[in-house]
C-alpha atoms as a PDB file:
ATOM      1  CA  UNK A   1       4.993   3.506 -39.468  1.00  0.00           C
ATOM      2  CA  UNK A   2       8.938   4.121 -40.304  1.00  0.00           C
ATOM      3  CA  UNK A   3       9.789   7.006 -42.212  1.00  0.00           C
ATOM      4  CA  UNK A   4      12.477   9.507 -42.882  1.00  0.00           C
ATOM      5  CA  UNK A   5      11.015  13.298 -42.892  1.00  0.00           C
ATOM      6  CA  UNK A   6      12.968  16.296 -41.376  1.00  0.00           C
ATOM      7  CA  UNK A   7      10.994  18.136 -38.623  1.00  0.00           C
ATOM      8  CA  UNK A   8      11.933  21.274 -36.880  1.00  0.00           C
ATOM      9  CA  UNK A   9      10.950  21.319 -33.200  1.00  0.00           C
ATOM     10  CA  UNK A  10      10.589  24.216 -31.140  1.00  0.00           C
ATOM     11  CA  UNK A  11      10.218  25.431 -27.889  1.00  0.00           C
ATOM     12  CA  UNK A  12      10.388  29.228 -26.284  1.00  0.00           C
ATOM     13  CA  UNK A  13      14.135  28.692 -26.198  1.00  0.00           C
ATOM     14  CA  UNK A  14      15.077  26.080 -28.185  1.00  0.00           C
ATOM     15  CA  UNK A  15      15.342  25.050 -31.918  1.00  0.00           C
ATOM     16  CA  UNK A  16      16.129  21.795 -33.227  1.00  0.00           C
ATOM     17  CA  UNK A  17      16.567  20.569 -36.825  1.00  0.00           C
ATOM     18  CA  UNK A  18      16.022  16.747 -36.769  1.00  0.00           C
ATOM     19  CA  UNK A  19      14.446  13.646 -38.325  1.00  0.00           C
ATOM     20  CA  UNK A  20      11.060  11.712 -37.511  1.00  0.00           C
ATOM     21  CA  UNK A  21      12.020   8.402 -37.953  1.00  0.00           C
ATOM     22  CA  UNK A  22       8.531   6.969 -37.015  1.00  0.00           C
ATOM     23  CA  UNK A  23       5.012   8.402 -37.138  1.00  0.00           C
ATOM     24  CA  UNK A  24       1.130   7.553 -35.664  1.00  0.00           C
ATOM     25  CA  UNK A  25      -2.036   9.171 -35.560  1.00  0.00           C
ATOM     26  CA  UNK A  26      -1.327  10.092 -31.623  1.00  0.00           C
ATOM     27  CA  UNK A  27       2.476  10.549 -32.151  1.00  0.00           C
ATOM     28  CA  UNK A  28       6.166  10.756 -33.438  1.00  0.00           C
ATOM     29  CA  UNK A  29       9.795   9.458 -32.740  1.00  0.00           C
ATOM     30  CA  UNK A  30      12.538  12.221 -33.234  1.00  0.00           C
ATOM     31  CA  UNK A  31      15.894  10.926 -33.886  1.00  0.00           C
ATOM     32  CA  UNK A  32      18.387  13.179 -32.392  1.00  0.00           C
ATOM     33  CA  UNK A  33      21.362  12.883 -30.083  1.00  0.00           C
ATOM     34  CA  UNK A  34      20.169  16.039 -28.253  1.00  0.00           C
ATOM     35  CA  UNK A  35      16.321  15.255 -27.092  1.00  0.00           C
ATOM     36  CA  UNK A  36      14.532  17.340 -24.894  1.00  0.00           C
ATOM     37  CA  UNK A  37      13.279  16.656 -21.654  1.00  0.00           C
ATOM     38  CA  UNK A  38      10.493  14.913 -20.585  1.00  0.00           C
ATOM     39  CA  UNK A  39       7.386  16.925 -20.486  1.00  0.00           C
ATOM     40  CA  UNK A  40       9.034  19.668 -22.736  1.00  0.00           C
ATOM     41  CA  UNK A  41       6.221  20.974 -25.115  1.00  0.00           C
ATOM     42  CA  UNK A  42       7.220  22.091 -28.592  1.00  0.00           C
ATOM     43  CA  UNK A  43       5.843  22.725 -32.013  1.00  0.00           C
ATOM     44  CA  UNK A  44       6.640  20.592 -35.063  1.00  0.00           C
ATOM     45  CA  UNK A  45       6.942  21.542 -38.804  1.00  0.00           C
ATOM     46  CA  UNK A  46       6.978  18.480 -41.445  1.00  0.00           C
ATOM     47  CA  UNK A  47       5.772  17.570 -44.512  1.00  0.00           C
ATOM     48  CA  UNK A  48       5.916  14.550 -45.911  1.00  0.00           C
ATOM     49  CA  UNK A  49       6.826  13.902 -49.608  1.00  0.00           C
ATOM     50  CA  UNK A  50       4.675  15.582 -52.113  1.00  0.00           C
ATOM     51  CA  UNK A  51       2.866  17.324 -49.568  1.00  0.00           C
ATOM     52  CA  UNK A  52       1.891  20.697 -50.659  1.00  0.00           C
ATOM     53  CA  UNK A  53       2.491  22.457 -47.227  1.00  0.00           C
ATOM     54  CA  UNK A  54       3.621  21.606 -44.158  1.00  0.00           C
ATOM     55  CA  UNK A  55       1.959  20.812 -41.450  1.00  0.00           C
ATOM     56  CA  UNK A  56       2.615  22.399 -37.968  1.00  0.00           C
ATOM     57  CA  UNK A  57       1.474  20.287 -34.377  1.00  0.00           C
ATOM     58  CA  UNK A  58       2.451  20.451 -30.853  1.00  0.00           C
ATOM     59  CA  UNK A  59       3.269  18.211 -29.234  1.00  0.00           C
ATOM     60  CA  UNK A  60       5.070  16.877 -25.719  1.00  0.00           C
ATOM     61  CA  UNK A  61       7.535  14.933 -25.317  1.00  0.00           C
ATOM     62  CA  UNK A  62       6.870  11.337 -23.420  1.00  0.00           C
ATOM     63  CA  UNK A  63      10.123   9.377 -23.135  1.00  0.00           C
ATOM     64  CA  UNK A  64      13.739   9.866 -24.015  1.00  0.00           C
ATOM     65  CA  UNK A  65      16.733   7.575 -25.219  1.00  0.00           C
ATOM     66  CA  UNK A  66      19.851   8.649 -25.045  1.00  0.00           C
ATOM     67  CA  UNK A  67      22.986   7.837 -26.795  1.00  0.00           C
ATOM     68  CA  UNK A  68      24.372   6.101 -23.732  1.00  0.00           C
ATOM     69  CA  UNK A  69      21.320   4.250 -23.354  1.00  0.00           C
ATOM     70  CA  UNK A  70      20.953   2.696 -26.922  1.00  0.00           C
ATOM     71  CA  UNK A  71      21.575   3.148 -30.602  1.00  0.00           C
ATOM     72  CA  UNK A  72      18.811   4.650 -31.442  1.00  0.00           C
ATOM     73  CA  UNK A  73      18.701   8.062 -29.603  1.00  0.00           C
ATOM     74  CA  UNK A  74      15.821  10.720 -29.468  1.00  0.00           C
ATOM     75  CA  UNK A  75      12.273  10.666 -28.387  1.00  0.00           C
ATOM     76  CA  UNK A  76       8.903  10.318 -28.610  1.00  0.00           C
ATOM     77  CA  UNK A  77       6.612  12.751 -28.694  1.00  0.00           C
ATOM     78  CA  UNK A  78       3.058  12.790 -28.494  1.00  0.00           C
ATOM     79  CA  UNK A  79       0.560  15.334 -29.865  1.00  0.00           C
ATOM     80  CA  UNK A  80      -1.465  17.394 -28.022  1.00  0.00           C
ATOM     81  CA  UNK A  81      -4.040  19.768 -28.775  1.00  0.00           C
ATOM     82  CA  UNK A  82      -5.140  18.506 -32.231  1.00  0.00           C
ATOM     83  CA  UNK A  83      -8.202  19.681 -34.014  1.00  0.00           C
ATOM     84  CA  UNK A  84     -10.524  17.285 -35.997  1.00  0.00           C
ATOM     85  CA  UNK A  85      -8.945  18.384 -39.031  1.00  0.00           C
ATOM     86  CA  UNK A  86      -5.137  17.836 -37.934  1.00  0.00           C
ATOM     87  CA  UNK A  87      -6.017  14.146 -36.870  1.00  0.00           C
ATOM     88  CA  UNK A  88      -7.637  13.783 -40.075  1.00  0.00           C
ATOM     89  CA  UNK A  89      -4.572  15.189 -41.745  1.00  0.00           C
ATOM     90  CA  UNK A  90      -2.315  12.488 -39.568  1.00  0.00           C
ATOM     91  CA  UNK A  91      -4.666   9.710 -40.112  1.00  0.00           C
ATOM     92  CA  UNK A  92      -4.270  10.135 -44.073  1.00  0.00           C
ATOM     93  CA  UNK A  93      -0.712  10.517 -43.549  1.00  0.00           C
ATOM     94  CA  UNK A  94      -0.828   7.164 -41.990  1.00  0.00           C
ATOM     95  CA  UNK A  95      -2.526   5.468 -44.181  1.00  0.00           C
ATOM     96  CA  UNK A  96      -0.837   6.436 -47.417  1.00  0.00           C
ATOM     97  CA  UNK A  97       2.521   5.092 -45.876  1.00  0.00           C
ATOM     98  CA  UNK A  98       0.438   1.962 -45.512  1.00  0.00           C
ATOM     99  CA  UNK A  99      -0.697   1.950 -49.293  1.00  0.00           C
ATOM    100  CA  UNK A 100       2.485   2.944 -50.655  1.00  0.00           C
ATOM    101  CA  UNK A 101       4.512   0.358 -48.556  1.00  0.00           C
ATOM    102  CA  UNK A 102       2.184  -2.278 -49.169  1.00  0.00           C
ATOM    103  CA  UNK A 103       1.787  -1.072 -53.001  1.00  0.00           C
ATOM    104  CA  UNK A 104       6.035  -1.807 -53.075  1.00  0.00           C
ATOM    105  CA  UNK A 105       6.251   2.109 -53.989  1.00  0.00           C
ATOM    106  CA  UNK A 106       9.612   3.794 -51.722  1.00  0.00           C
ATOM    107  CA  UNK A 107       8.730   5.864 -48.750  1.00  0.00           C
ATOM    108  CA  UNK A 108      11.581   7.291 -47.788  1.00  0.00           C
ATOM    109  CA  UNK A 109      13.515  10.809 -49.084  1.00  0.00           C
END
């Protein structure tokens, strides 16, 4: 589902202050003209709007695209390590995108 939440990914060395501009129950596309590499493993803070905390994943990144490569640069990460109650948490997530969208309600912040 498209969206527009800020995310902060991190790895041991690295912090990056970016946007998921797409989100599943198994994973998320970061936009940024600085992605990581491929197989890079990182934890992500979001929160959606009106959530009352945010919610904190890992995750490893799949594929990149580059600004050379395409206009829409970044990449997609896929979680890892997720209890029952974080895909639970993503699933909802999912889903009320879907109701909101289809209920003609914005989505976006």
């Amino acid at each position: 589902m498209e969206v527009t939440w800020t995310v902060d990914c991190e790895t041991e060395d690295t912090f990056l202050y970016a946007a998921i501009s797409n989100i599943s129950a198994l994973g998320i596309f970061v936009r940024t003209l600085t992605p990581l590499a491929v197989g890079a493993r990182l934890r992500l803070r979001f929160a959606p709007d009106g959530a009352a905390a945010p919610t904190t994943l890992t995750g490893v990144v799949q594929w990149i695209n580059t600004a050379r490569l395409g206009p829409n640069p970044g990449m997609g990460i896929q979680f890892v390590d997720l209890t029952a109650e974080d895909r639970e948490r993503l699933v909802e997530m999912v889903r009320t995108i879907a109701y909101v969208r289809s209920s003609g309600e914005p989505t976006v912040n």
